[in-house]
C-alpha atoms as a PDB file:
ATOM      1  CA  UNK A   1       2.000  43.211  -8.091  1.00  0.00           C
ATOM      2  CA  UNK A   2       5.512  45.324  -8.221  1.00  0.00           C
ATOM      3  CA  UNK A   3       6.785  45.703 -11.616  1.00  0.00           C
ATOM      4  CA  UNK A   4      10.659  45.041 -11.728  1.00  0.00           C
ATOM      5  CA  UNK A   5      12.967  46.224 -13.876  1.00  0.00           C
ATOM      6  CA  UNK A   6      15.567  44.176 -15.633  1.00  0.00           C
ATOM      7  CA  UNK A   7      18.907  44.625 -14.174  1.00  0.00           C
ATOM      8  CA  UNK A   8      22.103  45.961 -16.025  1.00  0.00           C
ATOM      9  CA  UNK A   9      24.752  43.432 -15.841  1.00  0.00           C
ATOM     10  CA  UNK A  10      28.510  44.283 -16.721  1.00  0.00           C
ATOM     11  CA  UNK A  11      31.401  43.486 -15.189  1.00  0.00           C
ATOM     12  CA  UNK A  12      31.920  46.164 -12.557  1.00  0.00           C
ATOM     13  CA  UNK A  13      28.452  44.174 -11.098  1.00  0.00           C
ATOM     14  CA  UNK A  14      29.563  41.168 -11.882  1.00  0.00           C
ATOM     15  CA  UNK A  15      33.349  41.298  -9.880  1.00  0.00           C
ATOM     16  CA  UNK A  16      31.864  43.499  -7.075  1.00  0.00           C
ATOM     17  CA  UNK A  17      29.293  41.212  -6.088  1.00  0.00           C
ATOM     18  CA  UNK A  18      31.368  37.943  -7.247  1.00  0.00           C
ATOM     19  CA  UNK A  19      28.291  36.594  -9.084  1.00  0.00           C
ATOM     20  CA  UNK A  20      30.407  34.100 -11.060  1.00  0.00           C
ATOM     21  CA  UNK A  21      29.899  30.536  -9.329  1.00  0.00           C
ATOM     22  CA  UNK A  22      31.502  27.260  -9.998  1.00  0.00           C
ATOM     23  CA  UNK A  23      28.688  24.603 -10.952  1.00  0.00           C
ATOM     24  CA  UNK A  24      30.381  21.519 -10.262  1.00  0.00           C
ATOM     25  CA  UNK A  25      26.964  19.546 -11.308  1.00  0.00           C
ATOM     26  CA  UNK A  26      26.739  21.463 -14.710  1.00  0.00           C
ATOM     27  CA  UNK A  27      30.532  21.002 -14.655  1.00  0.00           C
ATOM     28  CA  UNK A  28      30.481  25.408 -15.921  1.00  0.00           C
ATOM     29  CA  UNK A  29      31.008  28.237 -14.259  1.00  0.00           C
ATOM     30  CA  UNK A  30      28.215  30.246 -14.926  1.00  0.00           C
ATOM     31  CA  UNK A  31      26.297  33.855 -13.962  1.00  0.00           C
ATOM     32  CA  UNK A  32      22.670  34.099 -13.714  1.00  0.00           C
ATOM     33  CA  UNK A  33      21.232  36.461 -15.997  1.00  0.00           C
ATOM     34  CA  UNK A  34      17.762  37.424 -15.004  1.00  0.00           C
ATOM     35  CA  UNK A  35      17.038  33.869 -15.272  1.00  0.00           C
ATOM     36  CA  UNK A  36      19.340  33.003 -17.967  1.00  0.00           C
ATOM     37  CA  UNK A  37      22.934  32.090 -17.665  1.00  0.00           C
ATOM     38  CA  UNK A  38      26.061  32.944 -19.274  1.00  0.00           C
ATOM     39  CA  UNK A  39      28.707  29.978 -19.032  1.00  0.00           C
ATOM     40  CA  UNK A  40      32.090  28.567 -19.126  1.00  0.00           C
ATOM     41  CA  UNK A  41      31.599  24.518 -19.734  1.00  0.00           C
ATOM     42  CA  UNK A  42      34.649  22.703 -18.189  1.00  0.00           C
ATOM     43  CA  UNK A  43      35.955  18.900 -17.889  1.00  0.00           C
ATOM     44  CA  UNK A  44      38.600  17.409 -16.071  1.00  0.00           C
ATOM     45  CA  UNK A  45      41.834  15.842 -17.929  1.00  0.00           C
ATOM     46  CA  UNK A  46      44.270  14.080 -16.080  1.00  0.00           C
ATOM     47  CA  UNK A  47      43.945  16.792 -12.955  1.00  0.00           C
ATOM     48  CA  UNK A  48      44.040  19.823 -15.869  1.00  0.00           C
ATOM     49  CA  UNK A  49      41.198  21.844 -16.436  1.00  0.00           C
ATOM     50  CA  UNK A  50      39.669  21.650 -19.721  1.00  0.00           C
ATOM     51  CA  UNK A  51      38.032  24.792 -20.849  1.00  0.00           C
ATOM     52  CA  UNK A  52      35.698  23.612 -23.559  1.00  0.00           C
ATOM     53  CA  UNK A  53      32.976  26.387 -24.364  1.00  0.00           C
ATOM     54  CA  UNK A  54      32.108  29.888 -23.206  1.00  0.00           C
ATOM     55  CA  UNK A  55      28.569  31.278 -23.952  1.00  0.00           C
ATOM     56  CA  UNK A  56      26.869  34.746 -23.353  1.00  0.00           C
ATOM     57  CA  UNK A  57      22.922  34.724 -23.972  1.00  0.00           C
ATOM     58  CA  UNK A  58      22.651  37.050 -27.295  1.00  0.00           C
ATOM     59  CA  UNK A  59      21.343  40.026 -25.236  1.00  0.00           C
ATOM     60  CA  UNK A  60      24.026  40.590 -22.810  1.00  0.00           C
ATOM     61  CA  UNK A  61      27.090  40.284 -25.400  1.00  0.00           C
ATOM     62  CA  UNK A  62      29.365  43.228 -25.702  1.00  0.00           C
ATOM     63  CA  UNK A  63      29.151  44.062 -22.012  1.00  0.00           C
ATOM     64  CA  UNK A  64      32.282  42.192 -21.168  1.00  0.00           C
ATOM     65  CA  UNK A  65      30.698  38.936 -19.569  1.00  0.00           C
ATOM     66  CA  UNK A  66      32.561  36.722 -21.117  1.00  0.00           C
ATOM     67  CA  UNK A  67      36.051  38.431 -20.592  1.00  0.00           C
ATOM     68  CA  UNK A  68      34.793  38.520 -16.822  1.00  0.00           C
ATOM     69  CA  UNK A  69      34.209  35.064 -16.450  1.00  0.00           C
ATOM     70  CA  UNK A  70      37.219  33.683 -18.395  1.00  0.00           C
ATOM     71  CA  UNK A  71      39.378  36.060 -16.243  1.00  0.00           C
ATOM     72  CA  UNK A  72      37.614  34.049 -13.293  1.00  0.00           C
ATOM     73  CA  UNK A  73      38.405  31.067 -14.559  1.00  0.00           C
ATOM     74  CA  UNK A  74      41.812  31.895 -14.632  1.00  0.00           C
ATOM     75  CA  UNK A  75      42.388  33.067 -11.244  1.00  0.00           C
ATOM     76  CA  UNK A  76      41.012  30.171  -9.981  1.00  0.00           C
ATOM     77  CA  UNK A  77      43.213  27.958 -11.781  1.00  0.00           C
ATOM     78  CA  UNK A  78      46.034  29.864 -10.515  1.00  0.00           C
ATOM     79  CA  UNK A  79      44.957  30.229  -7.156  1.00  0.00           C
ATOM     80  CA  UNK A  80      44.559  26.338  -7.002  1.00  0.00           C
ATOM     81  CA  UNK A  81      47.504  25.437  -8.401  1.00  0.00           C
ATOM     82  CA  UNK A  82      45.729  23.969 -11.711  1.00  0.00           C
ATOM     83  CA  UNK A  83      47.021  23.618 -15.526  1.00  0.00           C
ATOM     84  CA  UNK A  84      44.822  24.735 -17.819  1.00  0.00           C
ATOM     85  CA  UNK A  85      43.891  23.150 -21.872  1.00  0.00           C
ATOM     86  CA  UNK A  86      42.365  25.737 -23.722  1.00  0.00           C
ATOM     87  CA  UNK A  87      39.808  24.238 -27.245  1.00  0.00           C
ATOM     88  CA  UNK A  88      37.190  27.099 -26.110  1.00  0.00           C
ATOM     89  CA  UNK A  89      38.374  30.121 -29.215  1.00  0.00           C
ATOM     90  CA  UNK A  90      37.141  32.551 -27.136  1.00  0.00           C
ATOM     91  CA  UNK A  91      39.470  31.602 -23.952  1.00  0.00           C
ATOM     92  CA  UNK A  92      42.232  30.830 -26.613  1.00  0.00           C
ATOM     93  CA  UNK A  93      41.909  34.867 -27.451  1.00  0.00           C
ATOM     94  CA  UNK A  94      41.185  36.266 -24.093  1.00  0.00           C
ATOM     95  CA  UNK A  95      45.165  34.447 -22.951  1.00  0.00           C
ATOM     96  CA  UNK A  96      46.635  35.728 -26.126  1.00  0.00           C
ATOM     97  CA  UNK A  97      45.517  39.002 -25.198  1.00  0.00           C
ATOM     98  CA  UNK A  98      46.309  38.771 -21.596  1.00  0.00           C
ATOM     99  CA  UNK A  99      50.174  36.784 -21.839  1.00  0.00           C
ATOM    100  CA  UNK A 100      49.975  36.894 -17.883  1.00  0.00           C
ATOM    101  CA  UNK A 101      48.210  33.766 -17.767  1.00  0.00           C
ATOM    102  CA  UNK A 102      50.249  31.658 -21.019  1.00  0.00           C
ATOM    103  CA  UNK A 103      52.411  29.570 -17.097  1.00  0.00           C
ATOM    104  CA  UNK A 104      48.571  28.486 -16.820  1.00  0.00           C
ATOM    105  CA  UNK A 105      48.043  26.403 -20.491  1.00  0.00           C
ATOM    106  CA  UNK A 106      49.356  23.342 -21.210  1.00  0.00           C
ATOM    107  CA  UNK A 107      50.916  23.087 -24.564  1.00  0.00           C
ATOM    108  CA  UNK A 108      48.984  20.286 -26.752  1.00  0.00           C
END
């Protein structure tokens, strides 16, 4: 039986081979991780798009997963034309950091 090694994931492997995939089911966007996932949980509001929770299995943190995923996230909401609520902290800091996307967030 081959022995296979476990797979660095970052985010240059993550945006070059567009791993990040909307689960409409799980209602997340998510990136399998070896067999775990790393997640952005979503629900709809009145056509807005919720971003509730983002979570990186304990072993792949600091290797910019997250960030890579929320930045996703983003682009999809602007490439479909969507308004974004932000209650996930972690999205909340990645648009503070990144002003580009503040026309995205509807003000609560």
């Amino acid at each position: 039986m081959a022995k296979f090694e476990k797979i660095e994931f970052n985010t240059r492997f993550i945006m070059e081979y567009n791993n990040v995939v909307n689960n409409k089911e799980r209602s997340r966007f998510e990136v399998s991780l070896n067999g775990e996932y790393a997640f952005v949980e979503y629900r709809w509001h009145k056509g807005d798009l919720a971003i509730m929770h983002t979570e990186v299995p304990k072993e792949y943190e600091g290797k910019g997963i997250a960030a890579t995923m929320v930045k996703h996230v983003l682009e999809y909401a602007k490439k479909e034309g969507l308004k974004i609520l932000v209650y996930c902290p972690y999205t909340a800091m990645y648009i503070k950091r990144h002003p580009e996307y503040n026309e995205l967030v509807v003000k609560l």
